[in-house]
Every structure is written in structure tokens, then in C-alpha cells.
Protein backbone atom coordinates (compact mmCIF):
# COMPACT_ATOMS: atom_id res chain seq x y z
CA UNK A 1 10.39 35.06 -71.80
CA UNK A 2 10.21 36.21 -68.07
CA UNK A 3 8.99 35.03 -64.99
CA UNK A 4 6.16 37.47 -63.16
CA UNK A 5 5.12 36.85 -59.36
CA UNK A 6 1.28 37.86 -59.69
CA UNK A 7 0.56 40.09 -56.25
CA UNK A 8 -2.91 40.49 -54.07
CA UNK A 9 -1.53 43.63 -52.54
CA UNK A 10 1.39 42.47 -50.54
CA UNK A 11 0.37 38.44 -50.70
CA UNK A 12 2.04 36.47 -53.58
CA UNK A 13 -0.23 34.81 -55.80
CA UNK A 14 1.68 32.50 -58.65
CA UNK A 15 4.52 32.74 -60.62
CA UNK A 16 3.96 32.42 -64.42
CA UNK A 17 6.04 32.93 -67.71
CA UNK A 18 5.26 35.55 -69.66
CA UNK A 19 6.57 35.88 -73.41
CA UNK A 20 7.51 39.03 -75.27
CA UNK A 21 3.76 39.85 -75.98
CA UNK A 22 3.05 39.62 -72.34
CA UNK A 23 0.88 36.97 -72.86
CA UNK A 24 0.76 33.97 -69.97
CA UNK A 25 2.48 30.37 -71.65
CA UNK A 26 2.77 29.06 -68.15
CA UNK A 27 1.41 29.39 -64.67
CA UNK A 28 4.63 27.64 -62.70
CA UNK A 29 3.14 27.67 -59.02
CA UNK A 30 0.36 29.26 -57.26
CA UNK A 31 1.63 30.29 -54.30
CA UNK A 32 -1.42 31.13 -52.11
CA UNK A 33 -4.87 30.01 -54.05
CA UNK A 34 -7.01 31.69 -51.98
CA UNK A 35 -6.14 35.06 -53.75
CA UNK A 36 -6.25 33.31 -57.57
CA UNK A 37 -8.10 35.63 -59.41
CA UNK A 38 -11.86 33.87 -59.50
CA UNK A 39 -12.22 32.83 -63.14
CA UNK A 40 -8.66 31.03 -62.51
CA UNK A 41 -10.86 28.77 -60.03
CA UNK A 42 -13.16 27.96 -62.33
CA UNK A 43 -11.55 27.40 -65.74
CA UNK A 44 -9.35 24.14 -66.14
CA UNK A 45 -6.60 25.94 -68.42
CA UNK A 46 -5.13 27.69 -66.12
CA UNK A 47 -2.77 29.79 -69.02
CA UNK A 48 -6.34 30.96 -70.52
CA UNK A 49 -7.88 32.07 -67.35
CA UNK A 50 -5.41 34.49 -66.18
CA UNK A 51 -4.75 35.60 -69.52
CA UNK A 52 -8.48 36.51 -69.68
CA UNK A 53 -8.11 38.30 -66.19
CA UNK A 54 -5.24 40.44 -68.03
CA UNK A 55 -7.33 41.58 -70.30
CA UNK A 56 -10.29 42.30 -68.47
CA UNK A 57 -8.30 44.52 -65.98
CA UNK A 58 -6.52 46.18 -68.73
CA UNK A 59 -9.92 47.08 -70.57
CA UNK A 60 -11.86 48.40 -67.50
CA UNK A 61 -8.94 50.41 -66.43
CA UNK A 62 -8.35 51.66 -70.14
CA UNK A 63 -12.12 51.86 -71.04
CA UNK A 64 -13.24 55.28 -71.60
């Protein structure tokens, strides 16, 4: 397991732990909420939201 700093550009976001599958077990602090991706601000499990986000940015980028 690792610890990621999720970025806006140049503006940290969170830190979270990430496990070998790159899957989110633990958002540890959001660091500036204002950039939390949206469905983070929405959703109470935190872990689930951004993993959602992960995947959604991975399919539209990968979509063909």
C-alpha cells in the first residue's frame, strides 16, 4: 500500500492509500475541498466516490 497526493493541476487535493490494485482503501486528508472531484461532495463514502472518479477518467480517456 502507498500513499497518493491527488492534484488539481498544481493545487493538492487529498492524500489517500492506495493498495496494490490501485484501488482507494482510504482518503487520509483532503487538503483543499474546493477542488474534490464533485461526486466526492456528494457521496458519504468517501473511498467509493473517488474510486468511481478513477474509473470514470480512466474509461473516457481509454474509450475508443
Amino acid at each position: 500500500m502507498c500513499t497518493y497526493i491527488l492534484m488539481h493541476k498544481n493545487i493538492p487535493v487529498l492524500t489517500a492509500i492506495l493498495d496494490d490494485t490501485l484501488t482507494v482503501t482510504r482518503v487520509t486528508e483532503i487538503i483543499n475541498p474546493d477542488h474534490k472531484p464533485l461526486n466526492m461532495m456528494v457521496m458519504d463514502n468517501q473511498e467509493i466516490a473517488l474510486n468511481d472518479f478513477f474509473k470514470a477518467s480512466c474509461d473516457s480517456r481509454f474509450a475508443t
